[in-house]
Protein backbone atom coordinates (compact mmCIF):
# COMPACT_ATOMS: atom_id res chain seq x y z
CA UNK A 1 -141.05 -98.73 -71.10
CA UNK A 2 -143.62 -101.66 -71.60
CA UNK A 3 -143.37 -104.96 -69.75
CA UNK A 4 -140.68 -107.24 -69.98
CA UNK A 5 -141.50 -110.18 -71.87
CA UNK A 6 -142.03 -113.02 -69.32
CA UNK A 7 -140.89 -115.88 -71.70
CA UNK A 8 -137.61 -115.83 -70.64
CA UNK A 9 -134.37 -114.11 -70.03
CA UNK A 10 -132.87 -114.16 -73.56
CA UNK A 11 -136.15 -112.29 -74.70
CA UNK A 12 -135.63 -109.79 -71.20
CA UNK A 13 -131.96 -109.07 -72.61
CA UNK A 14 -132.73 -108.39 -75.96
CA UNK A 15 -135.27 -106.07 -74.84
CA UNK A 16 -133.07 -104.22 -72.55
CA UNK A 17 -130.21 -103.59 -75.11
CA UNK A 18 -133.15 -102.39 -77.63
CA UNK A 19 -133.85 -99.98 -75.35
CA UNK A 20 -129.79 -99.40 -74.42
CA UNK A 21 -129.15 -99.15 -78.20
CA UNK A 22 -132.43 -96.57 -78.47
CA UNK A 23 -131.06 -94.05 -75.97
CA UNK A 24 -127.51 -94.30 -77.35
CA UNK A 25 -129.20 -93.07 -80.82
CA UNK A 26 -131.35 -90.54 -78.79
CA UNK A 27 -128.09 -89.13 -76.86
CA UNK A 28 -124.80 -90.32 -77.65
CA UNK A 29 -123.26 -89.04 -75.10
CA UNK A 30 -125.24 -90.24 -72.35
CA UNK A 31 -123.50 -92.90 -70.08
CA UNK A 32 -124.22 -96.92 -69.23
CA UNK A 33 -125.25 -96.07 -65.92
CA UNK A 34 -128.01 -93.14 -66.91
CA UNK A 35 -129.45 -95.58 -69.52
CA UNK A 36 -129.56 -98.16 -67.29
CA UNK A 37 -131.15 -95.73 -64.61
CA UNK A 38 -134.34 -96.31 -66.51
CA UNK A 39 -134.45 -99.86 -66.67
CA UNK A 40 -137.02 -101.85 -64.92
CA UNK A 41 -136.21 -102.83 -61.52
CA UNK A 42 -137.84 -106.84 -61.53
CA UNK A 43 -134.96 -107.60 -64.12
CA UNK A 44 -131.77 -106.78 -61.89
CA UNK A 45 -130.35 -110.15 -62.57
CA UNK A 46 -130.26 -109.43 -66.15
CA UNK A 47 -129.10 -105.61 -65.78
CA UNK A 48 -126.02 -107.07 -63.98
CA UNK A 49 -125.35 -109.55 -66.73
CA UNK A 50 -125.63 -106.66 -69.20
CA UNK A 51 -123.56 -104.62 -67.03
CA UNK A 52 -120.92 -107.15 -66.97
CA UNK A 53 -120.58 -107.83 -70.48
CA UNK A 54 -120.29 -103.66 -71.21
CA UNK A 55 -117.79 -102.87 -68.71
CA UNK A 56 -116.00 -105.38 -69.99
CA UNK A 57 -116.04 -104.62 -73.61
């Protein structure tokens, strides 16, 4: 995965559920937590949000 975009954390979100919503397509079947395995670890703050918001959907 390339760099986060450093203009902000909307930009950081929508880049990590692009790449959520890419692996879903790639393997439905894989879970939240081995997508989010891959994700970068300078965006944690972020992650959590995400994390947050698709636990609780």
């Amino acid at each position: 995965m390339d760099a986060l975009d450093p203009s902000g954390p909307a930009e950081d979100a929508m880049h990590l559920m692009a790449h959520t919503m890419g692996r879903l397509l790639q393997d439905p079947t894989a879970t939240f937590e081995q997508i989010t395995a891959s994700w970068p670890r300078n965006n944690d703050q972020t992650a959590a949000e995400i994390r947050r918001w698709w636990h609780g959907w």
